[in-house]
C-alpha atoms as a PDB file:
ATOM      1  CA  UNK A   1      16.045  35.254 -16.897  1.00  0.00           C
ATOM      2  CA  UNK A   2      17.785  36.880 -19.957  1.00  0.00           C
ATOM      3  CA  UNK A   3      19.993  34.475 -22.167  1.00  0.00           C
ATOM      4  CA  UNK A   4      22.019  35.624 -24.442  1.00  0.00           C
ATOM      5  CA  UNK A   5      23.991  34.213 -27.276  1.00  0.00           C
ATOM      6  CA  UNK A   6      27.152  35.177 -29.943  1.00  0.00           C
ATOM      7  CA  UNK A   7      29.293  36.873 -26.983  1.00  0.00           C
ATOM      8  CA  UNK A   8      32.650  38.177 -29.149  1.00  0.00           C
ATOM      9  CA  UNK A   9      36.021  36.423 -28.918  1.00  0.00           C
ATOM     10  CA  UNK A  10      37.421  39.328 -26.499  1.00  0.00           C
ATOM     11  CA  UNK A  11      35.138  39.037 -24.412  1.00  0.00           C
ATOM     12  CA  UNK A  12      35.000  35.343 -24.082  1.00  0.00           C
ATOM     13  CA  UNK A  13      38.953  35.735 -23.537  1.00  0.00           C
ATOM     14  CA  UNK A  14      38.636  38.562 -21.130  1.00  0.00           C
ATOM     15  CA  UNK A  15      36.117  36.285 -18.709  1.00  0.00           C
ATOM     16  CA  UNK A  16      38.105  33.263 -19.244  1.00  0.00           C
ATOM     17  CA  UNK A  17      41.402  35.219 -18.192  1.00  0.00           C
ATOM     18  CA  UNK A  18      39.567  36.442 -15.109  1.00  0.00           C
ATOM     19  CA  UNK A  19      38.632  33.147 -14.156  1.00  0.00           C
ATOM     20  CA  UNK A  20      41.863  31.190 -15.044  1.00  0.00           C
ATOM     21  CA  UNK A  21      42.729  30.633 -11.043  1.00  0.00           C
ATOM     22  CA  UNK A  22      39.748  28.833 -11.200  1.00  0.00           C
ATOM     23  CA  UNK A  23      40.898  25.883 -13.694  1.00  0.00           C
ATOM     24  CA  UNK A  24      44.468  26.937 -15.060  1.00  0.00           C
ATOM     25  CA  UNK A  25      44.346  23.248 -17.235  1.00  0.00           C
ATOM     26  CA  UNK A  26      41.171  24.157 -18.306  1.00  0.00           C
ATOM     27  CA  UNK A  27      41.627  27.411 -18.674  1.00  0.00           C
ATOM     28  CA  UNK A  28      44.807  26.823 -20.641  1.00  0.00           C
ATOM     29  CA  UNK A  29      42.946  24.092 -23.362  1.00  0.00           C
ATOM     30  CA  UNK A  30      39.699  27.004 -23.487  1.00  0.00           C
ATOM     31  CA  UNK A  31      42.519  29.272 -25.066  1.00  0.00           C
ATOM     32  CA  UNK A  32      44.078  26.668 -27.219  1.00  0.00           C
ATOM     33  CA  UNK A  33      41.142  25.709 -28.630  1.00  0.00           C
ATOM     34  CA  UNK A  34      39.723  29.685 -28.670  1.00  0.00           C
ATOM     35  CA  UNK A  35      42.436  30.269 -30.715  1.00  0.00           C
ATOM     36  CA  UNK A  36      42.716  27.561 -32.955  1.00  0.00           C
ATOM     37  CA  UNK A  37      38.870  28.382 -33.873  1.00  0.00           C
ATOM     38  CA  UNK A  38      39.553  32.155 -34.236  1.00  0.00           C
ATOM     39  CA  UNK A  39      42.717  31.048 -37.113  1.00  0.00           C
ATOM     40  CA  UNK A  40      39.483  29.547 -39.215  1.00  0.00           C
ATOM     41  CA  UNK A  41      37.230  32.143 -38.845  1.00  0.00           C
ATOM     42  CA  UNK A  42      37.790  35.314 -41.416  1.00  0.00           C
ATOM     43  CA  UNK A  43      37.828  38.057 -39.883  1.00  0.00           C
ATOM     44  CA  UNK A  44      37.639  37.430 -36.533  1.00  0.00           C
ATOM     45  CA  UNK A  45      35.232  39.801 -36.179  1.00  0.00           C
ATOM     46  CA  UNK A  46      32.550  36.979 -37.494  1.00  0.00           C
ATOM     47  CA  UNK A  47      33.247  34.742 -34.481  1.00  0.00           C
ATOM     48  CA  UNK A  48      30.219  36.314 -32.433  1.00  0.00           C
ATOM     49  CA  UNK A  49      27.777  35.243 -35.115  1.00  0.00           C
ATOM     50  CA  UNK A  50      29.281  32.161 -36.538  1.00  0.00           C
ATOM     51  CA  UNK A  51      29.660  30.466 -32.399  1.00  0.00           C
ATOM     52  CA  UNK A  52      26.703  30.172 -30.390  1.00  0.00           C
ATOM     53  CA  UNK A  53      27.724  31.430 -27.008  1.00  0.00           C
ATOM     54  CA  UNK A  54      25.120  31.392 -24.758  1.00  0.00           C
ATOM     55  CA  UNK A  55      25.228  33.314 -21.519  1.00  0.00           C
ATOM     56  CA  UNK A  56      23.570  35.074 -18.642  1.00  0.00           C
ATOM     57  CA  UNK A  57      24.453  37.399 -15.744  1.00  0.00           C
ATOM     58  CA  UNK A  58      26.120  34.470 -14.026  1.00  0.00           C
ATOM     59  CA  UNK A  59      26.762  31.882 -16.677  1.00  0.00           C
ATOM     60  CA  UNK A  60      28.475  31.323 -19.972  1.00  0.00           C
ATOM     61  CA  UNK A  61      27.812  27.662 -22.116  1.00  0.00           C
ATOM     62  CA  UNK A  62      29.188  27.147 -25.276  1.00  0.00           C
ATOM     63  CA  UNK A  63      30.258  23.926 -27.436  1.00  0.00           C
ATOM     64  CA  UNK A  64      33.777  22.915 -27.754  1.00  0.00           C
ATOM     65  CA  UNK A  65      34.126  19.662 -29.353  1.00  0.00           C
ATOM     66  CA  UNK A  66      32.467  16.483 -30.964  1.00  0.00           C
ATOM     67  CA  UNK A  67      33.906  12.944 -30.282  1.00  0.00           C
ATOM     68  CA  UNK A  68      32.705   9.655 -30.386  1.00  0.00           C
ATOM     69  CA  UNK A  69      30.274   7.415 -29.235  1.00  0.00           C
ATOM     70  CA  UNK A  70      27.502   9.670 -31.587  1.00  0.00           C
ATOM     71  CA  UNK A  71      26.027  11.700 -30.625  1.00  0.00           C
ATOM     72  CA  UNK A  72      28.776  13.012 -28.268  1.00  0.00           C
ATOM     73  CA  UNK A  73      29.349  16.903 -27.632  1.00  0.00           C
ATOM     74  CA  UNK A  74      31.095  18.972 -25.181  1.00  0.00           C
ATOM     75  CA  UNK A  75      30.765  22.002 -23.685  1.00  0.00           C
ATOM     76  CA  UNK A  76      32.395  24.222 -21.289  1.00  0.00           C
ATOM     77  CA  UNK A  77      30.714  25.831 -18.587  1.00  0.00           C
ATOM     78  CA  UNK A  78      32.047  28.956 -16.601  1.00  0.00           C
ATOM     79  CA  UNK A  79      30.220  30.484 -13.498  1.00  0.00           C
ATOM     80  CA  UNK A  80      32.019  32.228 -10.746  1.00  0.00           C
ATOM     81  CA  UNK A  81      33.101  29.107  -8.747  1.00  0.00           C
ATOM     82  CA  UNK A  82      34.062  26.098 -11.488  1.00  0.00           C
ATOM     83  CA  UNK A  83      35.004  26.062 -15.201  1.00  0.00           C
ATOM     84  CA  UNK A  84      33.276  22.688 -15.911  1.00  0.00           C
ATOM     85  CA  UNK A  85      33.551  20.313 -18.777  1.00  0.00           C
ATOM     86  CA  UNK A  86      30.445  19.302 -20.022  1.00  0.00           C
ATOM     87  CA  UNK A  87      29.749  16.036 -22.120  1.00  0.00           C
ATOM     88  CA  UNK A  88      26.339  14.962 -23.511  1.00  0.00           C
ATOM     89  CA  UNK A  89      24.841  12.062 -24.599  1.00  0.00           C
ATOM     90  CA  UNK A  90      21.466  10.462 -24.928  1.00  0.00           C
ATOM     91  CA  UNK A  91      19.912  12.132 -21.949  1.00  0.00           C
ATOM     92  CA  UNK A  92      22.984  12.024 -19.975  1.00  0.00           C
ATOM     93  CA  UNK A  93      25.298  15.174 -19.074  1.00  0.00           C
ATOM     94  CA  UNK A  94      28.428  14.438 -17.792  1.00  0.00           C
ATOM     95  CA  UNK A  95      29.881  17.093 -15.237  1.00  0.00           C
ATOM     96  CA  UNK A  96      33.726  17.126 -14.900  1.00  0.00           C
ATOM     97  CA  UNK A  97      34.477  19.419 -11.719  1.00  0.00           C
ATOM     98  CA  UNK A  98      38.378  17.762 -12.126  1.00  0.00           C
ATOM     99  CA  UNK A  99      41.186  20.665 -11.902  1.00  0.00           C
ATOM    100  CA  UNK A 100      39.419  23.471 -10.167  1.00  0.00           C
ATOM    101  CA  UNK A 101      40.524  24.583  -6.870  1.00  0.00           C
ATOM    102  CA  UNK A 102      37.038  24.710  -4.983  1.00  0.00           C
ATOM    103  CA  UNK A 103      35.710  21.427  -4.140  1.00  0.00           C
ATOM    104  CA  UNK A 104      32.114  21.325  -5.001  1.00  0.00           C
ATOM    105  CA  UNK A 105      29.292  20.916  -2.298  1.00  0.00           C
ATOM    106  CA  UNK A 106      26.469  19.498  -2.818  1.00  0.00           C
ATOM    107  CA  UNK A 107      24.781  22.835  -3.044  1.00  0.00           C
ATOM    108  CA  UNK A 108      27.440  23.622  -5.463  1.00  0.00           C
ATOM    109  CA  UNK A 109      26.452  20.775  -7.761  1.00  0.00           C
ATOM    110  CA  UNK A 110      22.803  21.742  -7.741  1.00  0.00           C
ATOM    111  CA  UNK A 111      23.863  25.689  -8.448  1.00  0.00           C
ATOM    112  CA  UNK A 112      25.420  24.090 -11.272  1.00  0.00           C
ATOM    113  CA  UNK A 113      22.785  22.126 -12.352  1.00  0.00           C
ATOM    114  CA  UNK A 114      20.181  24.937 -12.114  1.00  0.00           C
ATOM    115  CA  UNK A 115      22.286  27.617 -13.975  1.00  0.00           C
ATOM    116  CA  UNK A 116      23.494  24.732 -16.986  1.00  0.00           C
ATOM    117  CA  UNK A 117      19.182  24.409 -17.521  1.00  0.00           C
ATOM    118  CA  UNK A 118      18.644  27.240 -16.834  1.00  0.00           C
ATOM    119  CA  UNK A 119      20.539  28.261 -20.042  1.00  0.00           C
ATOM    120  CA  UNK A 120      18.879  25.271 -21.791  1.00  0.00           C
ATOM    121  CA  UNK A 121      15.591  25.888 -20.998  1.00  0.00           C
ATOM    122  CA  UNK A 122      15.422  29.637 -22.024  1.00  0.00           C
ATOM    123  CA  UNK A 123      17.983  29.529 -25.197  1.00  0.00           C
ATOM    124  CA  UNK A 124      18.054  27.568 -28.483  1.00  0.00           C
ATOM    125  CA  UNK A 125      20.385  25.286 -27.182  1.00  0.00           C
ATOM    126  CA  UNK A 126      19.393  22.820 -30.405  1.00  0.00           C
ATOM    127  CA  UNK A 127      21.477  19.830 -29.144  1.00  0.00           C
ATOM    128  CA  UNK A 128      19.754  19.873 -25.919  1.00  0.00           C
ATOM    129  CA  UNK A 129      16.392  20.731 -26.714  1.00  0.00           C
ATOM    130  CA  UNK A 130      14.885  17.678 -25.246  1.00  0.00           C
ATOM    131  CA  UNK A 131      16.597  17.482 -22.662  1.00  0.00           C
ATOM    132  CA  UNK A 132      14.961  18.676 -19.197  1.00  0.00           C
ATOM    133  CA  UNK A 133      15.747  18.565 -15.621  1.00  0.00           C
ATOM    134  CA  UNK A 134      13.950  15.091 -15.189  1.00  0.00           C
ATOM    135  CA  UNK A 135      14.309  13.341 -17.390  1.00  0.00           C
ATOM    136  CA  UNK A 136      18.392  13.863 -17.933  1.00  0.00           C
ATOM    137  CA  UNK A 137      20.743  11.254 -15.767  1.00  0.00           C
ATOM    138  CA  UNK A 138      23.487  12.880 -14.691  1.00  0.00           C
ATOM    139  CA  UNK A 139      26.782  12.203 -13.739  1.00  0.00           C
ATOM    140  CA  UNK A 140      29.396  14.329 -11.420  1.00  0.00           C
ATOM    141  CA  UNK A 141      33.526  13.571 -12.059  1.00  0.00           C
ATOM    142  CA  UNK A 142      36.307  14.543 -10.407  1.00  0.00           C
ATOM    143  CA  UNK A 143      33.965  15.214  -7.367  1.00  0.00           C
END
């Protein structure tokens, strides 16, 4: 598996329009905040190498916020079926499947779960680098 990171703004924006009848909440905030982050960055041009995007064929991860309790961070996470919000903790990911319009299956979790570490696993995904498949709890919302 290839992972890439530093995908440009356009064509984070282009993939996120495409999926927006997936999520259109989520999609909606993944623009506000896209946008908000592009107004600090000078040019805009930079944004591919100052925001780790990572992606593959079938996935895209990349952070969005920081919040409290520490350490708190989350993500979004786009494959074809779900936009999903991601929030980490110690060992803990928290999936938020709320707002899309397919309900996920069970297989649809685990599809999840395999492409979100498969990322992990195969990237410098710093934040998560001790985090594995086993030894992560994790918990499914909006399911």
């Amino acid at each position: 598996m290839k992972v890439k990171e530093h995908m440009s703004a356009t064509q984070l924006k282009n993939i996120i329009n495409d999926r927006k009848h997936l999520n259109e909440k989520k999609v909606r905030y993944l623009f506000i905040f896209l946008e908000k982050y592009l107004e600090n960055i000078t040019p805009p041009e930079t944004f591919e190498k100052s925001r780790y995007i990572y992606h593959t064929d079938d996935a895209i991860f990349y952070a969005i916020a920081y919040g409290r309790p520490d350490p708190y961070h989350r993500f979004a996470f786009l494959n074809d079926k779900f936009i999903v919000g991601v929030g980490v903790g110690y060992y803990h990911l928290e999936l938020d499947f709320r707002g899309n319009i397919n309900e996920p299956t069970d297989k649809d979790k685990k599809e999840v779960v395999n492409q979100l570490f498969d990322i992990v696993e195969n990237a410098d995904v710093f934040l998560l680098e001790c985090m594995t498949r086993d030894n992560t709890t994790l918990e499914f919302v909006g399911v």
